[in-house]
Protein backbone atom coordinates (compact mmCIF):
# COMPACT_ATOMS: atom_id res chain seq x y z
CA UNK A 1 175.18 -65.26 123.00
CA UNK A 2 175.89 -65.17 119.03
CA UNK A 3 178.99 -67.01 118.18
CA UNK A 4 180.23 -64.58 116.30
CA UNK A 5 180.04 -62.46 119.46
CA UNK A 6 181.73 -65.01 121.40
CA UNK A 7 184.54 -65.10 118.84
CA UNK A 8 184.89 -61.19 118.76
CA UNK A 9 183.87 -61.60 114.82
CA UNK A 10 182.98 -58.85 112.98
CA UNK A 11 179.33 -58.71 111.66
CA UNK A 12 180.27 -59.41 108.24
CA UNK A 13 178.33 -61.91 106.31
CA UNK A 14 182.03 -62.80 104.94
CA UNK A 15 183.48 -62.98 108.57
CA UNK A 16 180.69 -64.47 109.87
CA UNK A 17 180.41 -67.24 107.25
CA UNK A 18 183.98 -68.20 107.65
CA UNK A 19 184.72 -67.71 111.31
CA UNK A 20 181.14 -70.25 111.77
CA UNK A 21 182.65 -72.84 109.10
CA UNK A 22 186.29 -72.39 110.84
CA UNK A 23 184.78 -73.19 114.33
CA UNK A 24 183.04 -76.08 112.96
CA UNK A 25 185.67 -77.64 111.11
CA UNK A 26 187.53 -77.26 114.94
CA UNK A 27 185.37 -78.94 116.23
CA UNK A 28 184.44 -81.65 114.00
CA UNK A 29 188.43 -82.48 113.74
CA UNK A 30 188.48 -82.41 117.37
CA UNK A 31 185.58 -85.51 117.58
CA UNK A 32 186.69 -87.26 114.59
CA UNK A 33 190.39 -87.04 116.14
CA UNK A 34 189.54 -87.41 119.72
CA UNK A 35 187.62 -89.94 119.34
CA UNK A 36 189.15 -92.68 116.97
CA UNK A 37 192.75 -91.18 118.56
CA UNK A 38 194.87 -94.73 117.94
CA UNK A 39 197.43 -94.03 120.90
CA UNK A 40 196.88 -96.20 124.30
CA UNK A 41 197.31 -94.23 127.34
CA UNK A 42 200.73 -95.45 127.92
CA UNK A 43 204.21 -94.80 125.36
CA UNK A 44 205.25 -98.25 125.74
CA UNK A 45 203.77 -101.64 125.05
CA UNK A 46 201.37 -103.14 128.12
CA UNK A 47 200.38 -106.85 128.69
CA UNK A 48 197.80 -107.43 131.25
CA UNK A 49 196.01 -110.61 132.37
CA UNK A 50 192.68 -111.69 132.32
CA UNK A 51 191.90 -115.55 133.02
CA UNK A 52 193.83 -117.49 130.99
CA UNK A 53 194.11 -114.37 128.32
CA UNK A 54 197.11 -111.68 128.02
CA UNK A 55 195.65 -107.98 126.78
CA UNK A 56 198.50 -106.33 124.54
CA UNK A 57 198.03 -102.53 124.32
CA UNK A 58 200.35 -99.79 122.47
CA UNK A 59 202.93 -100.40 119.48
CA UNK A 60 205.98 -102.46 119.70
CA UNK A 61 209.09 -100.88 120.52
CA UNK A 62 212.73 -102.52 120.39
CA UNK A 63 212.17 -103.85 124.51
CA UNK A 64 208.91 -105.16 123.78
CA UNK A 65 209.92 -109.01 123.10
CA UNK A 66 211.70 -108.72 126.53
CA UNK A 67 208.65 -108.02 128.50
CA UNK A 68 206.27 -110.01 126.19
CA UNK A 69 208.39 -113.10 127.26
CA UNK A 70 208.54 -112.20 130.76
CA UNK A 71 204.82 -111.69 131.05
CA UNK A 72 203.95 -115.32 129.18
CA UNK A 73 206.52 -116.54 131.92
CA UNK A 74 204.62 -114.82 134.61
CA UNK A 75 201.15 -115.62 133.54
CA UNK A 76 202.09 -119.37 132.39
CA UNK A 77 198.75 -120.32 131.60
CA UNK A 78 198.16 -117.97 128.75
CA UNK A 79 195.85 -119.36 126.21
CA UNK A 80 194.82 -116.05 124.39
CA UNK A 81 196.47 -113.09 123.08
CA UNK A 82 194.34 -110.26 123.00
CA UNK A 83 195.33 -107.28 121.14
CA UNK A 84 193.42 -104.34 122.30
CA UNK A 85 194.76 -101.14 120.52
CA UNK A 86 197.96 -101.91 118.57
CA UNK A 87 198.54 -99.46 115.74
CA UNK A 88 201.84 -100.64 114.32
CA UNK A 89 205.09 -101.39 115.60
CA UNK A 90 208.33 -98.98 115.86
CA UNK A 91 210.75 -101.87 115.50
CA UNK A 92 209.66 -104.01 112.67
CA UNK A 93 212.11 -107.08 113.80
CA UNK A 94 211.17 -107.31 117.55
CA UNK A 95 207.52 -107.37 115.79
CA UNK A 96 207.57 -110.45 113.71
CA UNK A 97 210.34 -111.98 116.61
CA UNK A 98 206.99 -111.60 118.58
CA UNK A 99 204.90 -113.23 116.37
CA UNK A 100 207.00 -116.20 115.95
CA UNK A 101 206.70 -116.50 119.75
CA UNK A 102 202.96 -116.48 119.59
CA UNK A 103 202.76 -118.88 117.25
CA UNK A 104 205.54 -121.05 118.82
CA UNK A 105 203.91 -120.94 121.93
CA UNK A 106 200.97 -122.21 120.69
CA UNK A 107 198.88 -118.79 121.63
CA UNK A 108 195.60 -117.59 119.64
CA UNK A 109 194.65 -114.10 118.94
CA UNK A 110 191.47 -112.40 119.80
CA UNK A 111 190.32 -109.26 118.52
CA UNK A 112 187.06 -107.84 120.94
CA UNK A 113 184.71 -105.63 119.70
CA UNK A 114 186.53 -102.56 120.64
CA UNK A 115 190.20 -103.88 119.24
CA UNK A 116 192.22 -101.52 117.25
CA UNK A 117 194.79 -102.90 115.25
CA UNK A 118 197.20 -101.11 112.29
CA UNK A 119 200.23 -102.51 110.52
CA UNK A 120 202.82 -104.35 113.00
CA UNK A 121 199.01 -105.42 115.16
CA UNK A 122 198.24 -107.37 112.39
CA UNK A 123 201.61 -109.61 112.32
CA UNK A 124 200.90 -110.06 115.64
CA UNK A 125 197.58 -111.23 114.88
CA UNK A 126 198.35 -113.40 112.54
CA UNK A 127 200.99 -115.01 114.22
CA UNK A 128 197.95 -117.02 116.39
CA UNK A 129 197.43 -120.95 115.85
CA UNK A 130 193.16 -119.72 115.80
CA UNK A 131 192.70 -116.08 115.23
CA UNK A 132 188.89 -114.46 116.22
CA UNK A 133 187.48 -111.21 116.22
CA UNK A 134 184.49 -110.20 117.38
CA UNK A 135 182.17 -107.70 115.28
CA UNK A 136 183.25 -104.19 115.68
CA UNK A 137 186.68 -104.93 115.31
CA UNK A 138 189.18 -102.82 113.69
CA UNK A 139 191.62 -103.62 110.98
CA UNK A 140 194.24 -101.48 109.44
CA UNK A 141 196.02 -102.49 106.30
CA UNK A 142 198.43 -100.62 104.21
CA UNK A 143 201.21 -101.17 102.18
CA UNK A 144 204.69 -101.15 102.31
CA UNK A 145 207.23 -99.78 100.51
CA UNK A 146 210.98 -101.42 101.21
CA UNK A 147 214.20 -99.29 100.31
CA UNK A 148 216.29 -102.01 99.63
């Protein structure tokens, strides 16, 4: 089948040239989108062990701190903090409060080859004694503009 017949398009070399580049722009945005989509599976902010490692996933939100400290109490031997996909951080201040902890806890940061981090991810990053990535790795800077 003819795409333009599966679109209903008329035979038009006007119709057919557009409605062709239309359905490839679709689905070109849909890989590019799909694919490099920054959202984790979950709304809110995930910590998950592995060995002597905590996984962070998602952006932090204002109860983040809360359950970041209740994990590292949980999982006491927690060397590692690795920060899977983080794209950025909806409360700035529970962000850097979680940074401090990192680095007050004595914690390093790991990126792996498949990390993903924007923005508030790379406070967190940065607040590790020894920070490593792996190649592959994913950084997202920008700048900021402050209203007061």
């Amino acid at each position: 089948m003819k795409l333009f017949q599966l679109f209903r398009l008329k035979k038009s070399p006007i119709m057919h040239k557009w409605g062709v580049g239309l359905f490839v722009l679709f689905v070109l945005s849909f890989l590019f989108f799909g694919y490099f989509d920054l959202s984790s599976t979950t709304d809110e902010m995930t910590f998950s062990p592995k060995g002597d490692a905590l996984i962070i996933d998602c952006e932090t939100q204002a109860d983040s701190l809360v359950k970041f400290r209740a994990a590292l109490n949980k999982y006491p031997n927690t060397r590692i903090i690795i920060l899977n996909i983080v794209p950025g951080s909806d409360d700035d201040e529970v962000n850097l409060k979680m940074a401090k902890t990192i680095r007050r806890n004595n914690l390093s940061t790991h990126l792996t080859r498949n990390s993903i981090i924007e923005s508030g991810g790379i406070e967190l990053f940065m607040g590790g004694v020894e920070r490593t990535m792996e190649q592959g790795a994913k950084v997202g800077i920008h700048s900021w503009i402050d209203d007061d």
